[in-house]
C-alpha atoms as a PDB file:
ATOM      1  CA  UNK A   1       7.258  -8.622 -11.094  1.00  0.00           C
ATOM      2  CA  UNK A   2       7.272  -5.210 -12.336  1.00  0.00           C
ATOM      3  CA  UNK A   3       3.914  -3.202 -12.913  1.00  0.00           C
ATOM      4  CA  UNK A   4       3.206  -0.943 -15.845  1.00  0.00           C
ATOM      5  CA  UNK A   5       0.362   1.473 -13.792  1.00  0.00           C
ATOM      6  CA  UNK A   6       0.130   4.860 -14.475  1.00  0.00           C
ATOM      7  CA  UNK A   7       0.569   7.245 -11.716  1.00  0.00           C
ATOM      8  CA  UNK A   8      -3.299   7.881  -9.913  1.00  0.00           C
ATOM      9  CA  UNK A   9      -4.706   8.528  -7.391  1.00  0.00           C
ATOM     10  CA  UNK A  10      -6.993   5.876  -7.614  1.00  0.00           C
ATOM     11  CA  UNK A  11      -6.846   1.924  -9.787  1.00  0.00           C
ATOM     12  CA  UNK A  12      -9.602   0.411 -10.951  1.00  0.00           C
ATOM     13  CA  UNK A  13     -10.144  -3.073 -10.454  1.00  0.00           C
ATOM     14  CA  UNK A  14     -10.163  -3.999 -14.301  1.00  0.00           C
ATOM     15  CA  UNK A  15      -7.010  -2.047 -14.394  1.00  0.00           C
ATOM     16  CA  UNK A  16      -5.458  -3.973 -11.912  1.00  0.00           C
ATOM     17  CA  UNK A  17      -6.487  -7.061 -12.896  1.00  0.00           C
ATOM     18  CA  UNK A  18      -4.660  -6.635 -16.296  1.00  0.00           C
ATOM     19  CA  UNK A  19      -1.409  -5.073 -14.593  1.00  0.00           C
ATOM     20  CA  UNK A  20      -1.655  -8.292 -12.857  1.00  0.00           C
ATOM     21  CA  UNK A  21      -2.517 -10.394 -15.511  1.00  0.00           C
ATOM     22  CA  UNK A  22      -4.940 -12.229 -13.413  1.00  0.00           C
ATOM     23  CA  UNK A  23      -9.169 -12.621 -13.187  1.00  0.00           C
ATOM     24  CA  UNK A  24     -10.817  -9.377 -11.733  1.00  0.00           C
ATOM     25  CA  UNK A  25     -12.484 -12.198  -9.458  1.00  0.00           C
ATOM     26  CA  UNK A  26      -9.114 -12.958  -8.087  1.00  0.00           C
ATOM     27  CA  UNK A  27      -8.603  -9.335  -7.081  1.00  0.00           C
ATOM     28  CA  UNK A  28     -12.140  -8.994  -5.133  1.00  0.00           C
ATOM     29  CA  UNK A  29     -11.339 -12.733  -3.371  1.00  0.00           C
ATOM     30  CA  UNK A  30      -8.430 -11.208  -2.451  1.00  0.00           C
ATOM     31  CA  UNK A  31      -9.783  -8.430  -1.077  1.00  0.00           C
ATOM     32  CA  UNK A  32     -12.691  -9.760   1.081  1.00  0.00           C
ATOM     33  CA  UNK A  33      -9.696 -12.246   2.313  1.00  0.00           C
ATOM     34  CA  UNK A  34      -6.820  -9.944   3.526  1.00  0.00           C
ATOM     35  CA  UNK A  35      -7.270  -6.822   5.909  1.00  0.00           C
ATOM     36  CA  UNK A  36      -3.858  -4.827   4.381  1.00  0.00           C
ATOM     37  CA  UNK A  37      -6.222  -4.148   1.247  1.00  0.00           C
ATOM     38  CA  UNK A  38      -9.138  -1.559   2.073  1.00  0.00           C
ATOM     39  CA  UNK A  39     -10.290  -0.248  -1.668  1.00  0.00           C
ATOM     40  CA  UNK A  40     -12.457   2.494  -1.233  1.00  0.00           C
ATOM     41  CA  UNK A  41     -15.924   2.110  -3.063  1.00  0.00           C
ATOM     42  CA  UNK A  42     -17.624   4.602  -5.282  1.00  0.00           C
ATOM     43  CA  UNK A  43     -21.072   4.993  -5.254  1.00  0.00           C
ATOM     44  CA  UNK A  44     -22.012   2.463  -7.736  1.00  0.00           C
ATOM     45  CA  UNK A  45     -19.729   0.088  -5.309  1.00  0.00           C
ATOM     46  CA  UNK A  46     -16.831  -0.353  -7.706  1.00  0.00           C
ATOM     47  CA  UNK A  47     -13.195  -0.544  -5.603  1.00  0.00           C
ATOM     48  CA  UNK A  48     -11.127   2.300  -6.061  1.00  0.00           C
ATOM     49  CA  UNK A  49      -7.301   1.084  -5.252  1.00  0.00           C
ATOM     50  CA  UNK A  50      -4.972   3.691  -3.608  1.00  0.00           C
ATOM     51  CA  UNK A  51      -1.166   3.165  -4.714  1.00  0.00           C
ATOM     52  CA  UNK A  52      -0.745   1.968  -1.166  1.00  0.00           C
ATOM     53  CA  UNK A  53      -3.490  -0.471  -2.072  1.00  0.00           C
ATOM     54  CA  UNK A  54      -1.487  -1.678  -5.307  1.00  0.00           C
ATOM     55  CA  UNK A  55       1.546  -2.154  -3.611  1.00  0.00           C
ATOM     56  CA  UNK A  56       0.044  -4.328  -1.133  1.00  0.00           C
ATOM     57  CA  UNK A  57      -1.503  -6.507  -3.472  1.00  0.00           C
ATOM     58  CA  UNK A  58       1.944  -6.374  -5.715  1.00  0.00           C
ATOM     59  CA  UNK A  59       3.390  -8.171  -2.125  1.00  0.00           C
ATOM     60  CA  UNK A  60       0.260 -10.442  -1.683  1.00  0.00           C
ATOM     61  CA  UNK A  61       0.710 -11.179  -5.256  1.00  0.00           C
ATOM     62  CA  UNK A  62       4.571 -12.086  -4.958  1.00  0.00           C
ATOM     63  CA  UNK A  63       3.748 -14.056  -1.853  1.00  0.00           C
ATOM     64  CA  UNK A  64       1.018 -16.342  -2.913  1.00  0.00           C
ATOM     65  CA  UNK A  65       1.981 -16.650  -7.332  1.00  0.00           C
ATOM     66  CA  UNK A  66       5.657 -16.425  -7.115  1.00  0.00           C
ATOM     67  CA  UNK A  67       6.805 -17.791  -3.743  1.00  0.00           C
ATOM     68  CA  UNK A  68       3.831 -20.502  -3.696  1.00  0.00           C
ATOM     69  CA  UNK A  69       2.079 -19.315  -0.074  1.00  0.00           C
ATOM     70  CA  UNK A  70      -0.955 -20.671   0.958  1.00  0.00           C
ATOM     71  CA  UNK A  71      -3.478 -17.953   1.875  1.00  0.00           C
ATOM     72  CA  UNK A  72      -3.313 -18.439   5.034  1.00  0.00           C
ATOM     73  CA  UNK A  73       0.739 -18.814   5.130  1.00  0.00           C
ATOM     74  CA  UNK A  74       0.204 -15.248   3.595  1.00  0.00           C
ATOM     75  CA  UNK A  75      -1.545 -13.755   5.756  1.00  0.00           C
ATOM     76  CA  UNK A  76       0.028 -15.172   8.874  1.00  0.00           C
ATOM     77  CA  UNK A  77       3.565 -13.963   7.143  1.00  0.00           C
ATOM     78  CA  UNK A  78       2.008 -11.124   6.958  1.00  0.00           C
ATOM     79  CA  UNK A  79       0.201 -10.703  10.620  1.00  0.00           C
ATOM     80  CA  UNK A  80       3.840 -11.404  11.681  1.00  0.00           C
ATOM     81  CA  UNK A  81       6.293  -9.193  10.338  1.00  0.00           C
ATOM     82  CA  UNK A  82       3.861  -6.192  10.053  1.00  0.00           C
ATOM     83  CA  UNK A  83       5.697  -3.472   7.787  1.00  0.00           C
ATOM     84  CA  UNK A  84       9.358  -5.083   7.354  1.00  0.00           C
ATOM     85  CA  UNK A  85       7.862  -7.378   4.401  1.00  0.00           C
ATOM     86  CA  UNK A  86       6.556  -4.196   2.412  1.00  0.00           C
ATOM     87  CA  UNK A  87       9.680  -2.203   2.655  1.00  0.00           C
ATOM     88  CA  UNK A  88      11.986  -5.761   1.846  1.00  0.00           C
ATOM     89  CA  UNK A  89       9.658  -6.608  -1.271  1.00  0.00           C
ATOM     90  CA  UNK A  90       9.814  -3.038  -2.229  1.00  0.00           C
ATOM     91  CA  UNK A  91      13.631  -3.062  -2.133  1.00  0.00           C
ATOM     92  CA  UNK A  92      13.843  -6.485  -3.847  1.00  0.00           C
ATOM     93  CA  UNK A  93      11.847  -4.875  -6.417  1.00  0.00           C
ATOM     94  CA  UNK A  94      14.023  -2.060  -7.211  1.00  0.00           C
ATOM     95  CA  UNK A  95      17.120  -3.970  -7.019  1.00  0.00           C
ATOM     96  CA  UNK A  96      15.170  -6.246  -9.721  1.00  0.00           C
ATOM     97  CA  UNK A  97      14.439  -3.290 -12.040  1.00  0.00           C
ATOM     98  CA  UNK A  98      17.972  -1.620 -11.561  1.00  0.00           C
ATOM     99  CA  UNK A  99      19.263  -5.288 -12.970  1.00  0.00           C
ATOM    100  CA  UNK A 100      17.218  -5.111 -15.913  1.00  0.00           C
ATOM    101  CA  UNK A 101      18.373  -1.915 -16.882  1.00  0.00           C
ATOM    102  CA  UNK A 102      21.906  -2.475 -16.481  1.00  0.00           C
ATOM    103  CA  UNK A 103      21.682  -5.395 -18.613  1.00  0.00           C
ATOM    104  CA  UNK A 104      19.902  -3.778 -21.228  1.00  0.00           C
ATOM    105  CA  UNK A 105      22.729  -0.910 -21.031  1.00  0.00           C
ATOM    106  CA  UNK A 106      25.185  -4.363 -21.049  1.00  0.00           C
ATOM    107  CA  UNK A 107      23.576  -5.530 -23.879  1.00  0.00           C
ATOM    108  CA  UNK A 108      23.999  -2.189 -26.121  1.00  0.00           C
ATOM    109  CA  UNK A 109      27.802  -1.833 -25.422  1.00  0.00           C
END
C-alpha cells in the first residue's frame, strides 16, 4: 500500500485515517493497543503523528489488513523481530512503487 501524505512534521489523525482509508476510531484503537505508536498530544488532546509514527502504523496496517494478523499475532511479530520488520516492509514497499513505475513507463513505450 502506498500513502499519498504530504511531507510534515506532524499527521493528524483525520489525515491519517483517510491516507488509510479506514475509521479515525480504528487509528486511536490502534494506538491505545500497540506501544511502537506514541502520537504526541496537543493541548486540546488531539494525536499529532510523527512520520516515524506513520510508518509504523503503514507496517501495523500491512500486518493486520493485508497479511490477515490477529492483533495479538501483530504485536508478538512485532515484540519479536524488533526493527528488521520496519526496514523489510519499508524495502518491500519501495520495490512495490519502483514496479509501478516501470510498468507505467512499459505501458507508454
Amino acid at each position: 500500500m502506498n500513502i499519498d501524505l504530504p511531507e510534515k512534521r506532524y499527521y493528524s489523525i483525520g489525515e491519517l485515517a483517510q491516507a488509510f482509508d479506514v475509521n479515525a476510531s480504528l487509528i486511536r484503537f490502534w494506538d491505545k493497543e500497540f506501544d511502537i505508536l506514541k502520537p504526541k498530544k496537543n493541548a486540546k488532546g488531539n494525536r499529532m503523528f510523527t512520520p516515524a509514527d506513520v510508518k509504523n502504523l503503514s507496517l501495523i496496517y500491512h500486518l493486520v489488513k493485508e497479511r490477515g494478523f490477529t492483533l495479538e499475532g501483530a504485536k508478538g511479530h512485532l515484540k519479536k523481530t524488533d526493527k528488521k520488520p520496519l526496514d523489510k516492509f519499508e524495502m518491500i514497499s519501495r520495490l512495490e512503487h519502483i514496479k509501478k513505475e516501470l510498468l507505467a513507463i512499459k505501458g507508454e513505450l
